[in-house]
N, C-alpha and C. Protein backbone atom coordinates (compact mmCIF):
# COMPACT_ATOMS: atom_id res chain seq x y z
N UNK A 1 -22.56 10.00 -2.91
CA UNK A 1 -22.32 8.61 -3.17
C UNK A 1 -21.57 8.43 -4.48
N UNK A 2 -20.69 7.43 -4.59
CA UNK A 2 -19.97 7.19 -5.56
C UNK A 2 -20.23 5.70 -5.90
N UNK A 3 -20.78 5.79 -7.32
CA UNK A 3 -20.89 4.22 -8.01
C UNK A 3 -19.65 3.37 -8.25
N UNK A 4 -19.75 2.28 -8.05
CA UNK A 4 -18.21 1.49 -8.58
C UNK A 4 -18.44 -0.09 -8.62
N UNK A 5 -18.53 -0.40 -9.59
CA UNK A 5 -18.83 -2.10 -9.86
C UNK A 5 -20.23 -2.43 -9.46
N UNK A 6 -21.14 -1.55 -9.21
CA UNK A 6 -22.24 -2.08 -8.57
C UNK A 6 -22.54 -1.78 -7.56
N UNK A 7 -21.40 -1.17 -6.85
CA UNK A 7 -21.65 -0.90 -5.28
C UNK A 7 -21.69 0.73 -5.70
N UNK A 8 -22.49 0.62 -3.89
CA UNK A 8 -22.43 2.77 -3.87
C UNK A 8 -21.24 2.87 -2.82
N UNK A 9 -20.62 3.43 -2.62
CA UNK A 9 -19.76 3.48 -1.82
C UNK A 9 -19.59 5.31 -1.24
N UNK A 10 -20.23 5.41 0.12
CA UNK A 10 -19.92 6.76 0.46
C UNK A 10 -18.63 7.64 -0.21
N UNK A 11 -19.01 8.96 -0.55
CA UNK A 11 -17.34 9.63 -0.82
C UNK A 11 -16.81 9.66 0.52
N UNK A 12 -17.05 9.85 1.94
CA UNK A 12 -16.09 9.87 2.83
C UNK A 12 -15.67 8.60 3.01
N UNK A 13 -15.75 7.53 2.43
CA UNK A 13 -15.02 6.26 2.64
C UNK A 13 -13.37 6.80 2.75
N UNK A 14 -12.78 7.16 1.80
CA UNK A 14 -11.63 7.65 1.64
C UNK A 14 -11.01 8.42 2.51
N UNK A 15 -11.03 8.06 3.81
CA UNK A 15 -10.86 9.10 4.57
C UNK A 15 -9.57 9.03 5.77
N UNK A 16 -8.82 8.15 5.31
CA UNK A 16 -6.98 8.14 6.04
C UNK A 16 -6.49 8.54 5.08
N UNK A 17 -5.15 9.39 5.40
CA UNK A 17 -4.14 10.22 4.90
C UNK A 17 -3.16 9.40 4.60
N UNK A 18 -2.50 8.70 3.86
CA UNK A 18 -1.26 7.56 3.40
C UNK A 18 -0.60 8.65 3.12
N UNK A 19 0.64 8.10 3.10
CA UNK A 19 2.08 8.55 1.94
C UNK A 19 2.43 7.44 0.85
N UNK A 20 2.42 7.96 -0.10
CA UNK A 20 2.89 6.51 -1.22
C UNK A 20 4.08 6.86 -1.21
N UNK A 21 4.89 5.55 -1.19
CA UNK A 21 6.66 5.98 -1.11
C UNK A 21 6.87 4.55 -2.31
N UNK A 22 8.09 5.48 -2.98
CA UNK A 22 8.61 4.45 -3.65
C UNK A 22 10.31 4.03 -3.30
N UNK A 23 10.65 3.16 -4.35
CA UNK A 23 11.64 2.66 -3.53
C UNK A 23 12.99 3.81 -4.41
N UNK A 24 14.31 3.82 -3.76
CA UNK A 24 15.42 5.01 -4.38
C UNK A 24 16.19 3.75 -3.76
N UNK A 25 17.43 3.37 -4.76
CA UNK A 25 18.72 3.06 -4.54
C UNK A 25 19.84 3.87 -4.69
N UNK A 26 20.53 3.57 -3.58
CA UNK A 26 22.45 5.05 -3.41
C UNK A 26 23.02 3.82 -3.52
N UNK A 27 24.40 4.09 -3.66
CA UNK A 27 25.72 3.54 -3.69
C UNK A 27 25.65 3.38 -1.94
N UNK A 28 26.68 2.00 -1.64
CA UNK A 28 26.69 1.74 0.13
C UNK A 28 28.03 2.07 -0.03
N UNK A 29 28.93 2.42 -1.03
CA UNK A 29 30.37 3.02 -0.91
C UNK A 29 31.03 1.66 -1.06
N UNK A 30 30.69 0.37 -0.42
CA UNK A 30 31.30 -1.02 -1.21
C UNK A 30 31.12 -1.55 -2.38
N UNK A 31 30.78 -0.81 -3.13
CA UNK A 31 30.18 -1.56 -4.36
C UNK A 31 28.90 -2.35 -4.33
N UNK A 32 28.01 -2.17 -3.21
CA UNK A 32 26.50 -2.39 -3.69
C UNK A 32 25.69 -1.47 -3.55
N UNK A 33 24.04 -1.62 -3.24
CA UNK A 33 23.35 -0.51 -3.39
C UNK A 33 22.34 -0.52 -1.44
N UNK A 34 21.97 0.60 -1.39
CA UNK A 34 20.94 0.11 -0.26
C UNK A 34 19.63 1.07 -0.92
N UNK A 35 18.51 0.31 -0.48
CA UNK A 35 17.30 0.81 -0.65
C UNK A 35 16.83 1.47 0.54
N UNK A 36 16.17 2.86 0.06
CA UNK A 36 15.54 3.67 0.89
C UNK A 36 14.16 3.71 0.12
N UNK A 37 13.20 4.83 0.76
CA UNK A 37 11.95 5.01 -0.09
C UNK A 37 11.93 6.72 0.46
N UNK A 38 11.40 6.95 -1.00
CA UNK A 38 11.02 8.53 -0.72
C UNK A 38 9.63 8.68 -1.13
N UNK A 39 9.11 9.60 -0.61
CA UNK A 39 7.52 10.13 -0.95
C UNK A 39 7.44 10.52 -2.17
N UNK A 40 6.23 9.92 -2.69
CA UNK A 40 5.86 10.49 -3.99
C UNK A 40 4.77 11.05 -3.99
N UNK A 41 4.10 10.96 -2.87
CA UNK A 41 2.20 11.78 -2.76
C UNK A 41 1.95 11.64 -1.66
N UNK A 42 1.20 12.36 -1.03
CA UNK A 42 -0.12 12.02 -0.22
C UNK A 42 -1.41 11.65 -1.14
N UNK A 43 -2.18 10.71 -0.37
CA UNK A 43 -3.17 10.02 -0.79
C UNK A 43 -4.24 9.72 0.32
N UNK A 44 -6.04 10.03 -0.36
CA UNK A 44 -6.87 9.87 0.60
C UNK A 44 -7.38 8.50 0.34
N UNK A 45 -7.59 7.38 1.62
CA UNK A 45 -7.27 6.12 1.19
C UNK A 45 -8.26 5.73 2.09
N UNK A 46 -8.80 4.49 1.97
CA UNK A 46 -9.84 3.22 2.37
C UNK A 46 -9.04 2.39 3.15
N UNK A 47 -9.16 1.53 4.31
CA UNK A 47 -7.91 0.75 4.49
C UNK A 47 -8.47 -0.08 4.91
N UNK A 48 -9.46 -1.41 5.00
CA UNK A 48 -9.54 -3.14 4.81
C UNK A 48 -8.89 -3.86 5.18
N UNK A 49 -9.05 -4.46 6.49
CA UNK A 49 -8.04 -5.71 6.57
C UNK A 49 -9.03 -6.82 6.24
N UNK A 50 -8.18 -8.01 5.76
CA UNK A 50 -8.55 -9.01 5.34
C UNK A 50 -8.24 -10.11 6.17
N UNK A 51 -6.98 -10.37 6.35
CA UNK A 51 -6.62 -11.86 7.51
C UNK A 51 -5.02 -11.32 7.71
N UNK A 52 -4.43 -12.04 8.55
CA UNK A 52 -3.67 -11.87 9.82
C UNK A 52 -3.15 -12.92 10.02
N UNK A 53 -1.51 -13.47 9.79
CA UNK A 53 -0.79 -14.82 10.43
C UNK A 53 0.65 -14.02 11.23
N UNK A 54 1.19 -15.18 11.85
CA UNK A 54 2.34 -15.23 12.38
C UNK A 54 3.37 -16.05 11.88
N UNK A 55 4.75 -15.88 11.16
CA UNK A 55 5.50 -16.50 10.57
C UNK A 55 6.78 -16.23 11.66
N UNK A 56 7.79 -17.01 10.83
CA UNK A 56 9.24 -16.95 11.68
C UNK A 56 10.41 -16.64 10.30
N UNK A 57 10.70 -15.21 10.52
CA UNK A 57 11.34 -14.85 9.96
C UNK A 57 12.82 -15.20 10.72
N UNK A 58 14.37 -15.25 10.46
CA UNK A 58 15.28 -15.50 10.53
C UNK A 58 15.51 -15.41 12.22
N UNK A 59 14.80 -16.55 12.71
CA UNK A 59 14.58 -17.39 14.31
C UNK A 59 13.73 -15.96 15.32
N UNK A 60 13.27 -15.35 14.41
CA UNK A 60 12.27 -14.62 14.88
C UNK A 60 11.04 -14.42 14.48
N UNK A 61 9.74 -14.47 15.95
CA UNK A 61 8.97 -13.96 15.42
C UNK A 61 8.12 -12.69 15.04
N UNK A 62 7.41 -12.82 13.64
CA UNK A 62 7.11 -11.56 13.20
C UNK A 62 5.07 -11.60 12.93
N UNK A 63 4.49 -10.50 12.83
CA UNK A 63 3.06 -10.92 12.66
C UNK A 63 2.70 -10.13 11.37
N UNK A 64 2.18 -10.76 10.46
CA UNK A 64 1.53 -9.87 9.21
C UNK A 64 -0.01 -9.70 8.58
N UNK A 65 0.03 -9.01 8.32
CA UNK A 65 -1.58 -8.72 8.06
C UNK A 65 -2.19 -8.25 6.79
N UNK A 66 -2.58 -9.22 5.88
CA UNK A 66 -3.20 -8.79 4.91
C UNK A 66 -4.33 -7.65 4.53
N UNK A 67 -4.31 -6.40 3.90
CA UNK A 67 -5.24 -5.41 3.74
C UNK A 67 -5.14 -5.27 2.45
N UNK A 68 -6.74 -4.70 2.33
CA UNK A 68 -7.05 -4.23 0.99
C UNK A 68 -6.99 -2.77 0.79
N UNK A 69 -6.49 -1.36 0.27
CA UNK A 69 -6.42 -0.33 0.58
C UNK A 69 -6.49 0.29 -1.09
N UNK A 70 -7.84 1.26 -0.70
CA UNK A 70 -8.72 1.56 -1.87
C UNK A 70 -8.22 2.98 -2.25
N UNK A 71 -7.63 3.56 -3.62
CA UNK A 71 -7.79 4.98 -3.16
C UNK A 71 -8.10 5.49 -4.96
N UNK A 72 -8.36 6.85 -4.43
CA UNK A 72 -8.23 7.11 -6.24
C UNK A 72 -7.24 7.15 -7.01
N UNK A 73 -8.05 6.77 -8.47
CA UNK A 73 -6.67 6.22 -9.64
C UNK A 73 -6.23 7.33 -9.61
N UNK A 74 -4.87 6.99 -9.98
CA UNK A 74 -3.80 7.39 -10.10
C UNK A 74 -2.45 6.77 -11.33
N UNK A 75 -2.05 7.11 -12.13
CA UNK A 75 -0.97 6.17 -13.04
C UNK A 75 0.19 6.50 -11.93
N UNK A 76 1.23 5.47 -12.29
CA UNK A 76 2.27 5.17 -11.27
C UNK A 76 2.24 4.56 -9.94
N UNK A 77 1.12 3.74 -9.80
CA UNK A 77 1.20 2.83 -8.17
C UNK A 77 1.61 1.62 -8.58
N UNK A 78 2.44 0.80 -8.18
CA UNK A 78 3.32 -0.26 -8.47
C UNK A 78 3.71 -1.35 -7.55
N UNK A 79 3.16 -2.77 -7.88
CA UNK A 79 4.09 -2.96 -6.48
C UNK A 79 5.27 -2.91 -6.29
N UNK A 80 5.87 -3.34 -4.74
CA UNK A 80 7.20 -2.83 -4.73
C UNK A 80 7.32 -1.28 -4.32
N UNK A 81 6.25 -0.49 -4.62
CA UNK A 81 6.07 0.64 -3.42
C UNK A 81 5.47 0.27 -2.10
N UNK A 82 5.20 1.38 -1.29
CA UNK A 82 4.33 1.47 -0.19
C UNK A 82 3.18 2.16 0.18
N UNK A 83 2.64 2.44 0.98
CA UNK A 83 1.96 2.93 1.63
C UNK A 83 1.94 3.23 3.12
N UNK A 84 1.86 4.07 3.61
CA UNK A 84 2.75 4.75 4.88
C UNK A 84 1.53 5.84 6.02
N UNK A 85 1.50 5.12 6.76
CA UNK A 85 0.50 5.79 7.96
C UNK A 85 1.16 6.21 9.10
N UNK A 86 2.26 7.06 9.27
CA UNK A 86 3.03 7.56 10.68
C UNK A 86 4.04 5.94 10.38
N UNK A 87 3.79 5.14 11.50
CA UNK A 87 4.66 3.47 11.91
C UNK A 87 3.96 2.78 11.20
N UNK A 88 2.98 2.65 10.85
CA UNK A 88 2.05 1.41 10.14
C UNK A 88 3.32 1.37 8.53
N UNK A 89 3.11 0.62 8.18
CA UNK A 89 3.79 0.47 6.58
C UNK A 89 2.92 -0.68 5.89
N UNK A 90 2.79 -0.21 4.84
CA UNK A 90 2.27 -1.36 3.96
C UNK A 90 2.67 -1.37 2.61
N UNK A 91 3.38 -2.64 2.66
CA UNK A 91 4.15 -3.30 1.47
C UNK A 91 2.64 -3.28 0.12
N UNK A 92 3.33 -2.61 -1.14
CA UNK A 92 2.01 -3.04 -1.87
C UNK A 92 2.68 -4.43 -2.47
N UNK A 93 1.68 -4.84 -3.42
CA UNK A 93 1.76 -6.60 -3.84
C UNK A 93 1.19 -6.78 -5.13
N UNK A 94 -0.13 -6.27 -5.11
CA UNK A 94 -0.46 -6.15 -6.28
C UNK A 94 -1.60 -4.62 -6.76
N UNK A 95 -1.66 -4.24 -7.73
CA UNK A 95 -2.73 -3.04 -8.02
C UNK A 95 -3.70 -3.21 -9.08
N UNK A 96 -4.72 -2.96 -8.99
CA UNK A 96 -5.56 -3.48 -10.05
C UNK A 96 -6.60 -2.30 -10.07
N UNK A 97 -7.19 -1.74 -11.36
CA UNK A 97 -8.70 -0.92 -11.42
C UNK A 97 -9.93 -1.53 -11.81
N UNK A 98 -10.95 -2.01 -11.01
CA UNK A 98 -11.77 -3.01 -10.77
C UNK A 98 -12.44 -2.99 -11.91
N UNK A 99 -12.91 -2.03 -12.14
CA UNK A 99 -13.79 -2.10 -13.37
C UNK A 99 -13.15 -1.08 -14.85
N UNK A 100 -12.07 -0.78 -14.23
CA UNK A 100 -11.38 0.13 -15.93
C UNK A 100 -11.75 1.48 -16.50
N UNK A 101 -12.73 2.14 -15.51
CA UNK A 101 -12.98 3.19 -15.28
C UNK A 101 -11.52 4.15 -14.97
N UNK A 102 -10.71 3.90 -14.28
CA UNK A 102 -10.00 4.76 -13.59
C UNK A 102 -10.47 5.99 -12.94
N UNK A 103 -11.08 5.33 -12.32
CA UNK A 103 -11.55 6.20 -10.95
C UNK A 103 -10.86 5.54 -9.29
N UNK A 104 -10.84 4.41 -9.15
CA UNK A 104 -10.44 3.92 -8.22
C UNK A 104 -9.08 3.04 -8.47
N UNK A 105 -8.42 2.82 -7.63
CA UNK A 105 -7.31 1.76 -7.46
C UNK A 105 -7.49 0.70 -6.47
N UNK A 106 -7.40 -0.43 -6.24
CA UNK A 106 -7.26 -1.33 -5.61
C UNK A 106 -5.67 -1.88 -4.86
N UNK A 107 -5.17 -2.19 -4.13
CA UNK A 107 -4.02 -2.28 -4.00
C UNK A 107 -4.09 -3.43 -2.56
N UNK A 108 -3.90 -4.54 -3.22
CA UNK A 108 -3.13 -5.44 -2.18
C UNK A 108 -2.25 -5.65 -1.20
N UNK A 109 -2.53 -5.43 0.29
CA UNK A 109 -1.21 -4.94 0.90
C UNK A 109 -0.71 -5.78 2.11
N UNK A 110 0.45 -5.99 2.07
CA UNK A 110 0.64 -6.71 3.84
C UNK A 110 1.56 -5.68 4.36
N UNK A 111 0.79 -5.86 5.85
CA UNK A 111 1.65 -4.58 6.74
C UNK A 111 2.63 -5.70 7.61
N UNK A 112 3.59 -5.48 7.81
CA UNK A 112 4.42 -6.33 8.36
C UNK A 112 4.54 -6.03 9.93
N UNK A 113 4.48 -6.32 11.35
CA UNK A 113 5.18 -5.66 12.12
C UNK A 113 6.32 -6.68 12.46
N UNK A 114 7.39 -6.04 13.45
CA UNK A 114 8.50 -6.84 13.84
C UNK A 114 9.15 -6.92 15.06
């Protein structure tokens, strides 16, 4: 068992395989840039959904899903990276260490599909 804010939280909680990817800009050869993402880790991760809407992105629709996805601290998680399960993707948003320990990370996420 692992203590954290009060709670016990099993050690196998952590138990999906992510990729954290961050974001890499190239030249598009016209004079702008395109964004790709490359891997920066594997990570053993918690994954939480929270709530779930449907929006209309550019006369289409798309469905998104808010998750909470727990893993150990780490320096360098940012939003504006990801988190990556095979097809699943999850945009991070925000990162926070609950109690300042740095033992855990918190990370705010919406998975988009399309």
């Amino acid at each position: 068992m692992i203590r954290e804010a009060g709670k016990t939280r099993p050690v196998g909680a952590l138990r999906r395989r992510l990729l954290l990817e961050a974001p890499v800009e190239t030249p598009d050869g016209a004079g702008g840039r395109l964004t790709g993402f490359e891997t920066v880790a594997a990570v053993w991760a918690q994954v939480e959904w929270l709530s779930g809407n449907e929006r209309w992105r550019g006369e289409r629709p798309e469905q998104a899903a808010s998750h909470r996805i727990t893993l150990r601290w780490r320096a360098g998680v940012d939003a504006g990276q990801r988190l990556r399960d095979g097809d699943q993707v999850f945009d991070i948003h925000a990162v926070g260490d609950p109690d300042g320990g740095r033992r855990r990370l918190v990370c705010l996420v919406e998975e988009v599909s399309r």
